[in-house]
C-alpha atoms as a PDB file:
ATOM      1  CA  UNK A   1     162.912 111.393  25.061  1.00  0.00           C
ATOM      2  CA  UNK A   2     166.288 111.271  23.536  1.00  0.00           C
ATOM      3  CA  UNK A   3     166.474 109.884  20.337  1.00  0.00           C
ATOM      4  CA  UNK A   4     168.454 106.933  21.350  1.00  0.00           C
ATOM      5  CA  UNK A   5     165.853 106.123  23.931  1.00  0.00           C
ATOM      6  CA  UNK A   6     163.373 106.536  21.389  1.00  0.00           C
ATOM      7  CA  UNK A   7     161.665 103.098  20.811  1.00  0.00           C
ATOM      8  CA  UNK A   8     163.373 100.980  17.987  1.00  0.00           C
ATOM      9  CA  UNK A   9     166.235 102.902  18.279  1.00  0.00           C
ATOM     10  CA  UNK A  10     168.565 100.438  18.926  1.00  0.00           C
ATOM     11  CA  UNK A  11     167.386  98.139  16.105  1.00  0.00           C
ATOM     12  CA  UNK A  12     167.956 100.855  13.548  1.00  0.00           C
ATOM     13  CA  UNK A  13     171.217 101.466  14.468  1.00  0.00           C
ATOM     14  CA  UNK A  14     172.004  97.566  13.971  1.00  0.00           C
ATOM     15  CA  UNK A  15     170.000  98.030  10.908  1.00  0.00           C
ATOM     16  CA  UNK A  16     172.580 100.608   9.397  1.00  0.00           C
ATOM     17  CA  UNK A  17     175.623  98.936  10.970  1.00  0.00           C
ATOM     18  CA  UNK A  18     174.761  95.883   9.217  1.00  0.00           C
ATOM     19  CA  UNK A  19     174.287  98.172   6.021  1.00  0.00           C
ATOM     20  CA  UNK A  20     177.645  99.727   5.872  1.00  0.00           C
ATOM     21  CA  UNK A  21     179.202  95.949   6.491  1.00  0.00           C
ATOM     22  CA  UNK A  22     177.146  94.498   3.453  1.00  0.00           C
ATOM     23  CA  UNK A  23     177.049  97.766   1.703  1.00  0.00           C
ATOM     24  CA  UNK A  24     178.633  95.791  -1.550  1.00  0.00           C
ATOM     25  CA  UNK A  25     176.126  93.170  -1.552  1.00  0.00           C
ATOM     26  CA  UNK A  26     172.661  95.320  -0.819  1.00  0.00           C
ATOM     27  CA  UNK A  27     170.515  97.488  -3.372  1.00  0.00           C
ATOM     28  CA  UNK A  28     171.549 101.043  -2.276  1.00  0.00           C
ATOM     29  CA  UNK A  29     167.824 101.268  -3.906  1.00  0.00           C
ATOM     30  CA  UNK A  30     166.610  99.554  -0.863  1.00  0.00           C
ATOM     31  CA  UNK A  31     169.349  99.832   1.798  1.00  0.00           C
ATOM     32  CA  UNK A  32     169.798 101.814   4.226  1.00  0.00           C
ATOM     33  CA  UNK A  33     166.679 103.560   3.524  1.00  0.00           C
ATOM     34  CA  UNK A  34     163.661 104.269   5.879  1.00  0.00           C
ATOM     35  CA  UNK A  35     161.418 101.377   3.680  1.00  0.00           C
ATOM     36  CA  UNK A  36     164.112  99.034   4.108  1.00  0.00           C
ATOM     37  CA  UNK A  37     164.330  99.796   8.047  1.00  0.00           C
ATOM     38  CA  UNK A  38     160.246  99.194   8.347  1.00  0.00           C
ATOM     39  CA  UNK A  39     160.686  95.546   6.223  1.00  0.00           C
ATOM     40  CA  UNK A  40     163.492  94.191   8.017  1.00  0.00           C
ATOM     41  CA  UNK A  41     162.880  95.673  11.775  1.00  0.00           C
ATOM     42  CA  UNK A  42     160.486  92.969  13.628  1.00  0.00           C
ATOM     43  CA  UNK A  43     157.471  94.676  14.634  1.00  0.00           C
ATOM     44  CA  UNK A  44     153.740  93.939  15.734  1.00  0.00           C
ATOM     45  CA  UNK A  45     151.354  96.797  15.191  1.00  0.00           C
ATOM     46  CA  UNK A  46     150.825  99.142  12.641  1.00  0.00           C
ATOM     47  CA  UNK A  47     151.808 102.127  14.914  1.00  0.00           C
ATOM     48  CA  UNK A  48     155.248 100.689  15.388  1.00  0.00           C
ATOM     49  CA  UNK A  49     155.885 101.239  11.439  1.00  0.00           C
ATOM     50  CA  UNK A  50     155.951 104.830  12.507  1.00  0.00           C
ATOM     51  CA  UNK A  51     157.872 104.612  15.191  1.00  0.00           C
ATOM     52  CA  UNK A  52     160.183 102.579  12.950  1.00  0.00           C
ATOM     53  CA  UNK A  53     160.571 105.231  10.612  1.00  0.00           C
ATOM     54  CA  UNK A  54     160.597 107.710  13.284  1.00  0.00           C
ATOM     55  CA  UNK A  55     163.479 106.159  14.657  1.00  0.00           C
ATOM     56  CA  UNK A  56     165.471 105.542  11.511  1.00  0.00           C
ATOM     57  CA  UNK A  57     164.846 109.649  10.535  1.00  0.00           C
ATOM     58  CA  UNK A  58     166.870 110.058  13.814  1.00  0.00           C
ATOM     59  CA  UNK A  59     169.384 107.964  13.101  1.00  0.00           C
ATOM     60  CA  UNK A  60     170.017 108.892  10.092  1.00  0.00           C
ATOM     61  CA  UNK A  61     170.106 112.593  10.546  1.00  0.00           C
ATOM     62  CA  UNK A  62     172.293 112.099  13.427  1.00  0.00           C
ATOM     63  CA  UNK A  63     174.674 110.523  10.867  1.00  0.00           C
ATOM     64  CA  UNK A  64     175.347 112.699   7.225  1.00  0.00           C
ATOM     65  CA  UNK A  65     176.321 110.012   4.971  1.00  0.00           C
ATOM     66  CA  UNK A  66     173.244 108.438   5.537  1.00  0.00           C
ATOM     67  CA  UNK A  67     170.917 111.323   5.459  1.00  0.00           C
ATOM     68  CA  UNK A  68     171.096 111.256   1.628  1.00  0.00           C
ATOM     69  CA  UNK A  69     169.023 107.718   1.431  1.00  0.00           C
ATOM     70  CA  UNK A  70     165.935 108.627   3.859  1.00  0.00           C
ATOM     71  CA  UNK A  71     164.016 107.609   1.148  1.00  0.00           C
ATOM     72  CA  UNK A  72     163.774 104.760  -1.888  1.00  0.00           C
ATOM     73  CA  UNK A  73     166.368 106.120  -4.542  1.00  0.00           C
ATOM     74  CA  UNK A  74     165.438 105.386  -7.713  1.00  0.00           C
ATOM     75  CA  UNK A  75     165.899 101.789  -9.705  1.00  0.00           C
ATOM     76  CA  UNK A  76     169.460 101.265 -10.594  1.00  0.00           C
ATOM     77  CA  UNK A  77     169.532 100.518 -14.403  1.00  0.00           C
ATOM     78  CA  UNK A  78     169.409  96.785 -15.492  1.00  0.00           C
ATOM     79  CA  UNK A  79     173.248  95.290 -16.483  1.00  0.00           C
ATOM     80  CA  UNK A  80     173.773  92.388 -18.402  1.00  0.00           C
ATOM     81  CA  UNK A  81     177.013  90.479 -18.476  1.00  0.00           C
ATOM     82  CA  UNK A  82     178.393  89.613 -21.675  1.00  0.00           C
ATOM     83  CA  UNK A  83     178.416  85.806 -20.170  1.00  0.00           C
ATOM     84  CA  UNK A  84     175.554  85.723 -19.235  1.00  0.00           C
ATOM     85  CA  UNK A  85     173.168  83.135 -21.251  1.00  0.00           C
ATOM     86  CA  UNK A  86     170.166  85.366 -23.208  1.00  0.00           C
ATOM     87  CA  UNK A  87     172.130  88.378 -23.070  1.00  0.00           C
ATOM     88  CA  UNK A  88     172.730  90.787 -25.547  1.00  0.00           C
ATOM     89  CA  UNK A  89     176.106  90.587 -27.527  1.00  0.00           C
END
């Protein structure tokens, strides 16, 4: 089976598309990474998780600049805007 026949295929590659369009608004700690792909991607049965991540692991290696995010990265570090009420001056 090719890996674009693989099963969720398709709705990991709408899964990064929409990624790279709202790559300004989204956590890059949480998007487009395989975690992200299993929460967002509709699925039933527990055995579909895998094939979610399977499928995103394809994607993703069939694609560099997302190959560096297959997992979590770590928590960006908390800003505070100077105008922001309760921050720190």
């Amino acid at each position: 089976m090719a890996p674009s026949d693989a099963p969720f295929s398709a709705e990991v590659a709408r899964y990064l598309a929409d990624c790279a369009e709202h790559a300004r608004l989204l956590s890059p700690a949480h998007h487009p990474t395989e975690e992200g792909a299993v929460k967002l991607i509709w699925h039933c049965r527990a055995d579909e998780v895998g094939q979610v991540r399977a499928a995103f692991r394809a994607a993703v290696a069939a694609r560099p600049p997302y190959a560096i995010r297959l997992t979590a990265a770590p928590p960006a570090a908390s800003l505070a805007c100077e105008d922001t009420p309760g921050a720190a001056a």
